[in-house]
PDB file of N, CA and C in Angstrom:
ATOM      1  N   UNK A   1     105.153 138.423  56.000  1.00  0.00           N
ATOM      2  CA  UNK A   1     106.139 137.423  56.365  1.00  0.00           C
ATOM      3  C   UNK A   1     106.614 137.640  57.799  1.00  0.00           C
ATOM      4  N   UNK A   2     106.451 138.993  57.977  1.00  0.00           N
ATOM      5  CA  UNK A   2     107.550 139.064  59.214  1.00  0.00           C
ATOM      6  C   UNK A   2     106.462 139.236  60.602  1.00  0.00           C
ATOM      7  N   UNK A   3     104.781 139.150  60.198  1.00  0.00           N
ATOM      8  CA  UNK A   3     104.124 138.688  61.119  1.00  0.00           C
ATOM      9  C   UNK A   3     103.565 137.432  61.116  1.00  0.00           C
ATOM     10  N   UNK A   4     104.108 136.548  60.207  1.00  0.00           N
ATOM     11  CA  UNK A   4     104.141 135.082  60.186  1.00  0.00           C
ATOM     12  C   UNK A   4     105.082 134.286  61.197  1.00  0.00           C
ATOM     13  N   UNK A   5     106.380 134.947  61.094  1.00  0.00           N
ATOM     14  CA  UNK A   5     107.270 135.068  61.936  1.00  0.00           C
ATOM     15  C   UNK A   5     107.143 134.698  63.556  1.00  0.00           C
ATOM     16  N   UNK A   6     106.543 136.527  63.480  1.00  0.00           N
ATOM     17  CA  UNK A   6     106.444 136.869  64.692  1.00  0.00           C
ATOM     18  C   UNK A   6     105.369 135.810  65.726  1.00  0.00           C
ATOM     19  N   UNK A   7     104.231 135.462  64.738  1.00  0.00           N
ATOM     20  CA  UNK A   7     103.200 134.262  65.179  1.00  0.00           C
ATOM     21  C   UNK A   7     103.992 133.055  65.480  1.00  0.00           C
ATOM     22  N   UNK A   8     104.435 132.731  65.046  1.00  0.00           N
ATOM     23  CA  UNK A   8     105.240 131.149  64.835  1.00  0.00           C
ATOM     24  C   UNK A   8     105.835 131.506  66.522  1.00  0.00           C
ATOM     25  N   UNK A   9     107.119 132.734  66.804  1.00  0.00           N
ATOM     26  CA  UNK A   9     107.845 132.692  67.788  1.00  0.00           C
ATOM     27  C   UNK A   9     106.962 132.230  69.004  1.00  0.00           C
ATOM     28  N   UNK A  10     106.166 133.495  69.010  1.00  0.00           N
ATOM     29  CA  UNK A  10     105.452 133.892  69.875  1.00  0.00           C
ATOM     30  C   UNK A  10     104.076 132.410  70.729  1.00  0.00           C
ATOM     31  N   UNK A  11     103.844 131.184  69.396  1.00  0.00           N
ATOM     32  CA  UNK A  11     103.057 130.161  69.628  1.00  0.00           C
ATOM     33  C   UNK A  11     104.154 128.838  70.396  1.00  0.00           C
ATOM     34  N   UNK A  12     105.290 129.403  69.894  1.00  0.00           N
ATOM     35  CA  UNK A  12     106.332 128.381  70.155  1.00  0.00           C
ATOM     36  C   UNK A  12     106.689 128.419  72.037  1.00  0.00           C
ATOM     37  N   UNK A  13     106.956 130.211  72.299  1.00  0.00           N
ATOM     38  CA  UNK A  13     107.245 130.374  73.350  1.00  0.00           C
ATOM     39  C   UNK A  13     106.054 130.443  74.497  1.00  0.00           C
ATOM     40  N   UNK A  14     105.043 130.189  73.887  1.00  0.00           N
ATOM     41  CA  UNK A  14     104.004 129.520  74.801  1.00  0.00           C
ATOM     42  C   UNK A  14     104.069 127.952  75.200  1.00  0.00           C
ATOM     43  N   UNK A  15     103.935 127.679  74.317  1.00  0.00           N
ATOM     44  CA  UNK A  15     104.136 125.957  74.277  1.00  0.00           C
ATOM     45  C   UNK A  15     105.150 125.225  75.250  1.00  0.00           C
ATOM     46  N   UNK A  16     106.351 126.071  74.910  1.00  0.00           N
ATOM     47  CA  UNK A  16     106.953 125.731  75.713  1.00  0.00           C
ATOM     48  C   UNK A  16     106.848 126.149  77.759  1.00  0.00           C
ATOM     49  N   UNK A  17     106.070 127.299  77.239  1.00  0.00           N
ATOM     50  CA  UNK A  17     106.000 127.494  78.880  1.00  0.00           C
ATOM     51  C   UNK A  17     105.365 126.592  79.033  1.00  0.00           C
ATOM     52  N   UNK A  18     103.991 126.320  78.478  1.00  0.00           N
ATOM     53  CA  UNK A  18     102.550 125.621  78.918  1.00  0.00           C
ATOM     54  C   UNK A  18     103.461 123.626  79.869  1.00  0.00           C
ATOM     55  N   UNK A  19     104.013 123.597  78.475  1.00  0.00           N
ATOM     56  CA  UNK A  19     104.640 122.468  78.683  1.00  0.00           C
ATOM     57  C   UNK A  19     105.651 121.930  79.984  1.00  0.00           C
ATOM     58  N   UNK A  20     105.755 122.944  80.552  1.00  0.00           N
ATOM     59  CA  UNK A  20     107.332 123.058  81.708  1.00  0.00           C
ATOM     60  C   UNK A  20     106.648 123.115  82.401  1.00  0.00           C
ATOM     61  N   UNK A  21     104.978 122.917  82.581  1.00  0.00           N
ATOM     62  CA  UNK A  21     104.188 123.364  84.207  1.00  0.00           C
ATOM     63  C   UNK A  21     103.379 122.060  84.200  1.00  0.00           C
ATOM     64  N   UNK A  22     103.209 120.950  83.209  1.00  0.00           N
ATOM     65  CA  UNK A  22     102.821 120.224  82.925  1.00  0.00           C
ATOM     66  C   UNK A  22     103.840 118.848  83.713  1.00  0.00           C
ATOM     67  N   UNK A  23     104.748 119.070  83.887  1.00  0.00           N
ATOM     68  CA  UNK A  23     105.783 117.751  84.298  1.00  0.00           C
ATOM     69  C   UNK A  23     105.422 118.151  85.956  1.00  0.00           C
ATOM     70  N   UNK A  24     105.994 117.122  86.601  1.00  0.00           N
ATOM     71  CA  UNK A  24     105.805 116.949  88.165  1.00  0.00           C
ATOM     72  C   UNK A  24     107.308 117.331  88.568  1.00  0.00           C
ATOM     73  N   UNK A  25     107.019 118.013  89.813  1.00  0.00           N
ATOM     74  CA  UNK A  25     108.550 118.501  90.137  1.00  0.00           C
ATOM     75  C   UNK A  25     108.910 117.771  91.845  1.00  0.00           C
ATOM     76  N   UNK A  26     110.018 117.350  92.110  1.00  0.00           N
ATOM     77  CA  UNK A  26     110.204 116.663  93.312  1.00  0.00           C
ATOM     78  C   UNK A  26     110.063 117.766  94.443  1.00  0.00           C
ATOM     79  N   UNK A  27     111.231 118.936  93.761  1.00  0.00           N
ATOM     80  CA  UNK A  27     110.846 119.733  95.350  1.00  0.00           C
ATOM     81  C   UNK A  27     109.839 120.096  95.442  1.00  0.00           C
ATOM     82  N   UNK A  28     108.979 120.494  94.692  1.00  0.00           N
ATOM     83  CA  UNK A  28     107.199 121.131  95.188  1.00  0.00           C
ATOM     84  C   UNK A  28     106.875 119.993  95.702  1.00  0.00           C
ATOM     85  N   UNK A  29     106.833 118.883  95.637  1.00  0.00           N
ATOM     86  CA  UNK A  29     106.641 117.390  96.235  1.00  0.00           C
ATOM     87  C   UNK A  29     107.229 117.615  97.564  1.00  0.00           C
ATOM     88  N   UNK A  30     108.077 117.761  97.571  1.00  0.00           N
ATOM     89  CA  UNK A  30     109.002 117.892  98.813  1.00  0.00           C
ATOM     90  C   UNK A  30     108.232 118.979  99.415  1.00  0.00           C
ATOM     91  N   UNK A  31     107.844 120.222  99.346  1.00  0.00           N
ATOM     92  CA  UNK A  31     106.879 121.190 100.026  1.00  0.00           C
ATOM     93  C   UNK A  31     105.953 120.654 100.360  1.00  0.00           C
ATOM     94  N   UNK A  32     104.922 120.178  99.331  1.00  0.00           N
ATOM     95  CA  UNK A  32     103.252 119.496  99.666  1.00  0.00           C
ATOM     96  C   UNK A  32     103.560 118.659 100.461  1.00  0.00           C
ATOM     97  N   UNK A  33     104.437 117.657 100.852  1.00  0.00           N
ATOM     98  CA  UNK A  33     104.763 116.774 101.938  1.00  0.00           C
ATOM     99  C   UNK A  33     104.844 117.046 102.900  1.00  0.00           C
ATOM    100  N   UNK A  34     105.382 118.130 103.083  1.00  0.00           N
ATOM    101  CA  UNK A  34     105.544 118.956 104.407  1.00  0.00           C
ATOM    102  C   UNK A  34     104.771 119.873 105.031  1.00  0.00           C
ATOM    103  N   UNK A  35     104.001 120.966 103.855  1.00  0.00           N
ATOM    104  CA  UNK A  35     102.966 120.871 104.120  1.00  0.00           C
ATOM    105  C   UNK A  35     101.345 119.866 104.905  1.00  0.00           C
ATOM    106  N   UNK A  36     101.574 119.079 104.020  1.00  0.00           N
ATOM    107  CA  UNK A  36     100.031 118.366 104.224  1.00  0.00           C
ATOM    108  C   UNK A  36     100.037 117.666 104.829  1.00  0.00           C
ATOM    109  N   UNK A  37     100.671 116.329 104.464  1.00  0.00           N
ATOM    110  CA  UNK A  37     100.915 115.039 105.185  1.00  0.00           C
ATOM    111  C   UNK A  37     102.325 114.538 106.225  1.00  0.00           C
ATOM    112  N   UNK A  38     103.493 115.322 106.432  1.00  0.00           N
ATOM    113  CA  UNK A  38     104.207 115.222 107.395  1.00  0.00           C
ATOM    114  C   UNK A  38     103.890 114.940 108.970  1.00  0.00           C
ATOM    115  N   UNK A  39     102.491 116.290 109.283  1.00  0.00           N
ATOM    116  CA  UNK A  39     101.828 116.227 110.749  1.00  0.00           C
ATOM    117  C   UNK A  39     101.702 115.056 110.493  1.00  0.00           C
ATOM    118  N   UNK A  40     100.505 114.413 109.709  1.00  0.00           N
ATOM    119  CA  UNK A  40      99.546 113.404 109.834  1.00  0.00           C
ATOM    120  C   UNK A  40     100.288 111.655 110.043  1.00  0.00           C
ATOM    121  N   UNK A  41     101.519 111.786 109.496  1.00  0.00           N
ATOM    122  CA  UNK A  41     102.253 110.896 109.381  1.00  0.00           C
ATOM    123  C   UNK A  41     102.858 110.477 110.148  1.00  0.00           C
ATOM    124  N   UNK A  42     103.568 111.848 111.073  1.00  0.00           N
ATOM    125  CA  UNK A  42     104.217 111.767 112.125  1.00  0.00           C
ATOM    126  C   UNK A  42     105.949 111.939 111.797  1.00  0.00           C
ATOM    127  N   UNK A  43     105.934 111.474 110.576  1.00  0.00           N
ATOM    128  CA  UNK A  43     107.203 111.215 109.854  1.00  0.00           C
ATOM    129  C   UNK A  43     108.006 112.078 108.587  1.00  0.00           C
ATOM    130  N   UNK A  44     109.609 112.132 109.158  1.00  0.00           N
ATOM    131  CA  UNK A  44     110.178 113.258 108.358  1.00  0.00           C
ATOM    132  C   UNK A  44     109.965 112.904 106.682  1.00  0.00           C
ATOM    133  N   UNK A  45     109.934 113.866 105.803  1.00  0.00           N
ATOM    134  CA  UNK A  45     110.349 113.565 104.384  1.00  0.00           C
ATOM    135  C   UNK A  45     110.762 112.027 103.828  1.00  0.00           C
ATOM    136  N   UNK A  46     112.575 112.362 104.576  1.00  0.00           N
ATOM    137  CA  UNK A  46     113.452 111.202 104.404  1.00  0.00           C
ATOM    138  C   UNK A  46     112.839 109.760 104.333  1.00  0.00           C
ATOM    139  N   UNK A  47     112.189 109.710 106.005  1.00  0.00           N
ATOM    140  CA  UNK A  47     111.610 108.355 106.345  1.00  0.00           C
ATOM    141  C   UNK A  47     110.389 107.861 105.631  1.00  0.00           C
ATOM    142  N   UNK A  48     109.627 108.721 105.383  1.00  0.00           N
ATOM    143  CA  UNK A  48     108.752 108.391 104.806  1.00  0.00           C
ATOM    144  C   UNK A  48     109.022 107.896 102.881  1.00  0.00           C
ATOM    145  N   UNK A  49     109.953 108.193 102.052  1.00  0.00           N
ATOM    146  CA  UNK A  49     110.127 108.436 100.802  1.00  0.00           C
ATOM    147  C   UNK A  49     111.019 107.020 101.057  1.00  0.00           C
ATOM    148  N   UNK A  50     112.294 107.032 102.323  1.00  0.00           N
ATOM    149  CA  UNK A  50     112.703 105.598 102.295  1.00  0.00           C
ATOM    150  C   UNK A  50     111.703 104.538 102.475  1.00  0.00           C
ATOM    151  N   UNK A  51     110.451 104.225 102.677  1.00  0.00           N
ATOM    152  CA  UNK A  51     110.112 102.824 103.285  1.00  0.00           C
ATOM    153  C   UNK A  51     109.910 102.048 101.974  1.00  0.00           C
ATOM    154  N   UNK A  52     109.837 102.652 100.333  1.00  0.00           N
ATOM    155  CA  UNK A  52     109.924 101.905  99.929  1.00  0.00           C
ATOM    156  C   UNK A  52     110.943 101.812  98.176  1.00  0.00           C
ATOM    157  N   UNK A  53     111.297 101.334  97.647  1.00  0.00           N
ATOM    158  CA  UNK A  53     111.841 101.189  96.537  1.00  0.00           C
ATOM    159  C   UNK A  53     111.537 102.061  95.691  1.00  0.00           C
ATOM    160  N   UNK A  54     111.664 102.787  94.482  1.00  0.00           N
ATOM    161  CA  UNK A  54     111.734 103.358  93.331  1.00  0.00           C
ATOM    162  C   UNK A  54     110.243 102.484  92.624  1.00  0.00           C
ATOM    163  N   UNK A  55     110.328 101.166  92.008  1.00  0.00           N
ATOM    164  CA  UNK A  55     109.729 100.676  91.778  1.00  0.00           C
ATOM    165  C   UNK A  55     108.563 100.679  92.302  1.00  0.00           C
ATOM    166  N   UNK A  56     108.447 100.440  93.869  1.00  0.00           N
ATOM    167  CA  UNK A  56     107.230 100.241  94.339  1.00  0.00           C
ATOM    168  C   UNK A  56     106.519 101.396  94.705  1.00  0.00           C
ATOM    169  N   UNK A  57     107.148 102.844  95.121  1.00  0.00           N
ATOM    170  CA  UNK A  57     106.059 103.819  94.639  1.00  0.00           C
ATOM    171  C   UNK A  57     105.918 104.337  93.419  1.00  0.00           C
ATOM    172  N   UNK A  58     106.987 103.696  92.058  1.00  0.00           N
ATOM    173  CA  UNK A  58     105.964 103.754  90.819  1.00  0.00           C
ATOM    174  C   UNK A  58     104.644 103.110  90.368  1.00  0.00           C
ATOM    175  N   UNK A  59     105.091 102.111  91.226  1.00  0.00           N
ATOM    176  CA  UNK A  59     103.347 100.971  91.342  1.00  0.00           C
ATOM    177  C   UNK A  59     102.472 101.562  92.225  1.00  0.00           C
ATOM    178  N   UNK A  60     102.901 101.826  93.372  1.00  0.00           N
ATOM    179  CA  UNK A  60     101.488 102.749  94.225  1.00  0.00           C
ATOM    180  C   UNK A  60     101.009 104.248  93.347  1.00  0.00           C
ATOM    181  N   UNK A  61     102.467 104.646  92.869  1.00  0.00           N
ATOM    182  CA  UNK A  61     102.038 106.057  91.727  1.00  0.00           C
ATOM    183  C   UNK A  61     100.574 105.846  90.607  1.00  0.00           C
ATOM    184  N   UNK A  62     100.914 104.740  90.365  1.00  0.00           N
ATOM    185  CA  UNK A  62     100.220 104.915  88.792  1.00  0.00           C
ATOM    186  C   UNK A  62      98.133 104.784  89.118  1.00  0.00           C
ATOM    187  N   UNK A  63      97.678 104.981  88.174  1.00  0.00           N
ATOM    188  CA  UNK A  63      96.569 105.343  87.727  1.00  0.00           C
ATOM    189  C   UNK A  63      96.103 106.298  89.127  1.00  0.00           C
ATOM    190  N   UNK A  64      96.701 107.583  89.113  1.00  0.00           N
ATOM    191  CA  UNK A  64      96.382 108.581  90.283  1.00  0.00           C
ATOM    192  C   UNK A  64      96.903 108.317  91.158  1.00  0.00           C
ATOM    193  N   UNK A  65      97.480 107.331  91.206  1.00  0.00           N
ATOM    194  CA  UNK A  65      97.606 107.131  92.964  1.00  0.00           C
ATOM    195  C   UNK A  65      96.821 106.218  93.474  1.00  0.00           C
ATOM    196  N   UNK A  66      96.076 105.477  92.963  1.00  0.00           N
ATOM    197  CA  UNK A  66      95.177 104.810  93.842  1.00  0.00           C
ATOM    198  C   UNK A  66      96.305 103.877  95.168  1.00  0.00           C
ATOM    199  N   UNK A  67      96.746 103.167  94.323  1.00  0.00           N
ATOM    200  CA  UNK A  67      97.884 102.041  95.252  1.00  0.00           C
ATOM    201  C   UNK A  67      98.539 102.814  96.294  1.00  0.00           C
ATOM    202  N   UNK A  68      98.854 104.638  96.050  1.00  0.00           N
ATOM    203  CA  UNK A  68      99.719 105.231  97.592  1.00  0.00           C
ATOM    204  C   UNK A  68      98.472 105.928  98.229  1.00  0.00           C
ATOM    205  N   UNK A  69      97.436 106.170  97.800  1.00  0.00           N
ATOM    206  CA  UNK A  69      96.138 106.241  98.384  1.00  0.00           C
ATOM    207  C   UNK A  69      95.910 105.179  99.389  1.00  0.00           C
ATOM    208  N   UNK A  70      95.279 104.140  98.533  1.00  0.00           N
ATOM    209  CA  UNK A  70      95.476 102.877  99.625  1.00  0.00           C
ATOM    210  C   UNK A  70      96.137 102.191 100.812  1.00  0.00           C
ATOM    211  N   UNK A  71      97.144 102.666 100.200  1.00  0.00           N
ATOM    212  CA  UNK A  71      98.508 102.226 101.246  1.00  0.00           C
ATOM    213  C   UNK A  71      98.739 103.092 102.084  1.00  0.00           C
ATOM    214  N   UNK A  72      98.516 104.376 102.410  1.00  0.00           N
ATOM    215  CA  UNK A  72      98.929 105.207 103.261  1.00  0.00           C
ATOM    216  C   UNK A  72      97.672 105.771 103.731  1.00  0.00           C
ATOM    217  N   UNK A  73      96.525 105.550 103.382  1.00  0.00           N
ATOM    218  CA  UNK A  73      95.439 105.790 104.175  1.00  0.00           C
ATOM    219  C   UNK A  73      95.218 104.579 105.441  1.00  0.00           C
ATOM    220  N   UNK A  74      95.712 103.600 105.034  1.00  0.00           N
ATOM    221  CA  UNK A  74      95.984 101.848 106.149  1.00  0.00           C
ATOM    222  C   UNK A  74      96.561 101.876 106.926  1.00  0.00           C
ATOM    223  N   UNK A  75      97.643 102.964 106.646  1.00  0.00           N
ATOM    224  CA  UNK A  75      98.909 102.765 107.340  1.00  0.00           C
ATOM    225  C   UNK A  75      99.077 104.424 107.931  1.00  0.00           C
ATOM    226  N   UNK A  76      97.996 105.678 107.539  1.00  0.00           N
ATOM    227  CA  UNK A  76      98.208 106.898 108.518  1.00  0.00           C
ATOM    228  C   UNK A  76      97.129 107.351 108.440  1.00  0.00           C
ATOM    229  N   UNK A  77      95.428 106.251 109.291  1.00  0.00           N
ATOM    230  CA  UNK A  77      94.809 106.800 109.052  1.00  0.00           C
ATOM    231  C   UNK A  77      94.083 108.333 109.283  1.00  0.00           C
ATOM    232  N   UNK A  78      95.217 109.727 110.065  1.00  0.00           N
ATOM    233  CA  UNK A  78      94.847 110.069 110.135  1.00  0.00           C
ATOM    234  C   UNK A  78      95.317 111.393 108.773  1.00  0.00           C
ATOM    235  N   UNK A  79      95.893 110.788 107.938  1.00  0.00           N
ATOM    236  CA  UNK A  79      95.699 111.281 106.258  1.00  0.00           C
ATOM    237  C   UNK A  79      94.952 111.044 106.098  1.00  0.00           C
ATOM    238  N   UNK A  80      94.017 110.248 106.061  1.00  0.00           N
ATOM    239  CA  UNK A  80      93.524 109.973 105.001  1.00  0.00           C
ATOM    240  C   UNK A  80      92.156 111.013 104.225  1.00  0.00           C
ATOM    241  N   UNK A  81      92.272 112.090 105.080  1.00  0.00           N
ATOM    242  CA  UNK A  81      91.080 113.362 104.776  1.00  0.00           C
ATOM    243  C   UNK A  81      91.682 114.202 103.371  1.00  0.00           C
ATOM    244  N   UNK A  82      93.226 114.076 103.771  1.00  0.00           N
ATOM    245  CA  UNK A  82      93.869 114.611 102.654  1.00  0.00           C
ATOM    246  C   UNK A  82      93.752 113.777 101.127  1.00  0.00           C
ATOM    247  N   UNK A  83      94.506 112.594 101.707  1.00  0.00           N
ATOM    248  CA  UNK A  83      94.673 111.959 100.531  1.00  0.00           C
ATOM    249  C   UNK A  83      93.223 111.092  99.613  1.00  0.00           C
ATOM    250  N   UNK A  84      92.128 111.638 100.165  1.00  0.00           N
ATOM    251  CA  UNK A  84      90.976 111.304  99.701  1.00  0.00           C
ATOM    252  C   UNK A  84      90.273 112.527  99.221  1.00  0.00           C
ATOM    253  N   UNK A  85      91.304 113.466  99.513  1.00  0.00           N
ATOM    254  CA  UNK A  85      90.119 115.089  98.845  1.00  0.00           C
ATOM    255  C   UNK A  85      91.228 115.410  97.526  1.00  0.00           C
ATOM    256  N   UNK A  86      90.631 116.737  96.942  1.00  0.00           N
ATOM    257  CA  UNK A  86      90.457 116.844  96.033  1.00  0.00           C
ATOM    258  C   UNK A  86      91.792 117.708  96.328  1.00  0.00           C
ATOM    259  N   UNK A  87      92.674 117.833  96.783  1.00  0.00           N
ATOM    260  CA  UNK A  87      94.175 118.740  96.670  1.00  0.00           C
ATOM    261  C   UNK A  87      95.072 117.386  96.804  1.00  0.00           C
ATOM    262  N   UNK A  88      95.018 116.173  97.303  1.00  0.00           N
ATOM    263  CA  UNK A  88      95.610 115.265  96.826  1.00  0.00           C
ATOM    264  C   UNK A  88      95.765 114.879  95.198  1.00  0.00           C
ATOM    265  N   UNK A  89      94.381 115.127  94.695  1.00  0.00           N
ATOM    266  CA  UNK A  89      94.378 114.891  93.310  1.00  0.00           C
ATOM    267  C   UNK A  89      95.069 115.633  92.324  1.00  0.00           C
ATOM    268  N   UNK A  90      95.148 116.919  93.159  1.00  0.00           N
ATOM    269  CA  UNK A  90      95.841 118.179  92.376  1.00  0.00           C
ATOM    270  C   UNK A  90      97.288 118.165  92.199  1.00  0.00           C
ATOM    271  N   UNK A  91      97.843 117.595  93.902  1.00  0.00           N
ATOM    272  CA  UNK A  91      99.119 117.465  94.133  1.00  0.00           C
ATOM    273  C   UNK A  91      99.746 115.768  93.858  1.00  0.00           C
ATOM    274  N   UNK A  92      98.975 114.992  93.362  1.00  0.00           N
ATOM    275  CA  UNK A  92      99.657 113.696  93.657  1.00  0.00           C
ATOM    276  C   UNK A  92     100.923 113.379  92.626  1.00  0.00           C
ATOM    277  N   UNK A  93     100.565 114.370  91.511  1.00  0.00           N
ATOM    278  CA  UNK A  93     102.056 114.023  90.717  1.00  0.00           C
ATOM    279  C   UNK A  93     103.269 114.174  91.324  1.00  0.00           C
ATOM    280  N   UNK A  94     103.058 115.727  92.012  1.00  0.00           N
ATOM    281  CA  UNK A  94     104.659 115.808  92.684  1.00  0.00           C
ATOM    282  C   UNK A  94     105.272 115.278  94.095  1.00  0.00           C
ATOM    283  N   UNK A  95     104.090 115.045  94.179  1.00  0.00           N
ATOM    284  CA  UNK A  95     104.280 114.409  95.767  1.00  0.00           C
ATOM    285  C   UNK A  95     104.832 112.989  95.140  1.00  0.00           C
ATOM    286  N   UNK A  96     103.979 111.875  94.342  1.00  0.00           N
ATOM    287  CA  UNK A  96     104.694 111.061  93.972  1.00  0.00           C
ATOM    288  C   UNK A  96     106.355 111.240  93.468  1.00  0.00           C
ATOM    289  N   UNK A  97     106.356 112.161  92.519  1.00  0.00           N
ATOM    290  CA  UNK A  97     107.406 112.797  92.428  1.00  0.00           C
ATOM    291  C   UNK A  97     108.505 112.554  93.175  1.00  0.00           C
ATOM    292  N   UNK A  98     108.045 113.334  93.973  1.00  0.00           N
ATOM    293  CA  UNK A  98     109.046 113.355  95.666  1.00  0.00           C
ATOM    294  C   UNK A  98     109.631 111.901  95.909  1.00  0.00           C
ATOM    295  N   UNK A  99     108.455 110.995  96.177  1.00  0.00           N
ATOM    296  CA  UNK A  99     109.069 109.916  96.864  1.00  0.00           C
ATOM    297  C   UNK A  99     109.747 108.917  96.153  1.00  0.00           C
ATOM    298  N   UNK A 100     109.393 109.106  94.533  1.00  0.00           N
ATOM    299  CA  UNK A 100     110.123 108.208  93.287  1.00  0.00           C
ATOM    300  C   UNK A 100     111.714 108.791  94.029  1.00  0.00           C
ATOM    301  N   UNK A 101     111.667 110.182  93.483  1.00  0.00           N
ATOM    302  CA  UNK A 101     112.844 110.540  93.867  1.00  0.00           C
ATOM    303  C   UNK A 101     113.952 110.186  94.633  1.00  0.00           C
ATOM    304  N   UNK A 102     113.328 110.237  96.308  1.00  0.00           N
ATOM    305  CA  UNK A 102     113.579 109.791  97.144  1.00  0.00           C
ATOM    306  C   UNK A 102     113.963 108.573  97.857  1.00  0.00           C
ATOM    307  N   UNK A 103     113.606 107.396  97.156  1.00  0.00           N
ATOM    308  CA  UNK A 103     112.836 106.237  97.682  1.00  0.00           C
ATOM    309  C   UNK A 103     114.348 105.779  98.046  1.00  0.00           C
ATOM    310  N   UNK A 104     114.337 104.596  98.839  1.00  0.00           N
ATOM    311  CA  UNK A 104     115.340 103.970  99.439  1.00  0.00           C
ATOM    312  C   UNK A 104     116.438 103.660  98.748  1.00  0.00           C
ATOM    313  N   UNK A 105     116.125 103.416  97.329  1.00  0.00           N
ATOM    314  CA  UNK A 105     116.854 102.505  96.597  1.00  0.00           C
ATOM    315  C   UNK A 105     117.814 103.627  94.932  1.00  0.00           C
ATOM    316  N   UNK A 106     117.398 104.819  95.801  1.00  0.00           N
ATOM    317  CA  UNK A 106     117.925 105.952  94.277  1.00  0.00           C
ATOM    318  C   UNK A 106     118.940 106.914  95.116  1.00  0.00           C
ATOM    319  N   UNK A 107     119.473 106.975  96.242  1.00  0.00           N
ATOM    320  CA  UNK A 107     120.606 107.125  96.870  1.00  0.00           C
ATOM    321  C   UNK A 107     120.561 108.920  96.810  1.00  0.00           C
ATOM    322  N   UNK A 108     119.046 109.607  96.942  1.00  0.00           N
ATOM    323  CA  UNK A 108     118.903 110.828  97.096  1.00  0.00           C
ATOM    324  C   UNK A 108     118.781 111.058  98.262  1.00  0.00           C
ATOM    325  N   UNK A 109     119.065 111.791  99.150  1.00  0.00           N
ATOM    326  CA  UNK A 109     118.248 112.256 100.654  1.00  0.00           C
ATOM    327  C   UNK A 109     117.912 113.938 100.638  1.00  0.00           C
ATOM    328  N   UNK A 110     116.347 114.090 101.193  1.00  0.00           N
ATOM    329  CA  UNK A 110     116.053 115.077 101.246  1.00  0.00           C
ATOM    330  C   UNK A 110     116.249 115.693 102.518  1.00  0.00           C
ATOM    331  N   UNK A 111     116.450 117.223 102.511  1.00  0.00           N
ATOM    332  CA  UNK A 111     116.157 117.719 103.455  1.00  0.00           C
ATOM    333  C   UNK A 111     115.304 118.169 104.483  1.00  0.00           C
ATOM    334  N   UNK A 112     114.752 117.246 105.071  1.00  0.00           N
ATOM    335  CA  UNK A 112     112.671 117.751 105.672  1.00  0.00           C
ATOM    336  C   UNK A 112     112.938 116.656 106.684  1.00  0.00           C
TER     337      UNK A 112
END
């Protein structure tokens, strides 16, 4: 019983880690931004996360990113090495993240 127990705790307190690394986080968003695409952009955090609504980088967010792929490879083409390789793909949750966060219309301002 009491290594039935001990199994149960022990599957639980995995799960839950596994699970907490699984969600997208704004400030690592806020890093990879600054990192990667800030040079390329030219543009701070702030400005860049304001140009558009909540809504509308949930619409450029969705299925990967294609729509903030698109849109910001048009508009900085000299991202676009990033946001077409394979650490964009890795990072695009939190980076989206970031700019949901951020966006003009959710009355957050970052520091970057």
């Amino acid at each position: 019983m009491k290594k039935i127990i001990s199994c149960a705790l022990i599957a639980m307190m995995g799960l839950s880690i596994a699970s907490t690394t699984a969600f997208a986080d704004y400030a690592r968003g806020q890093k990879l931004y600054l990192k990667f695409m800030k040079d390329a952009t030219g543009i701070k955090g702030d400005a860049f996360a304001a140009q558009h609504t909540i809504a509308e980088w949930k619409g450029m967010c969705e299925n990967e990113g294609e729509g903030f792929i698109k849109a910001m490879s048009s508009k900085f083409p000299s991202a676009n090495d990033f946001l077409s390789g394979a650490q964009f793909k890795k990072f695009q949750p939190d980076i989206c993240d970031f700019v949901i966060h951020y966006a003009k219309d959710s009355g957050n301002v970052p520091s970057c």
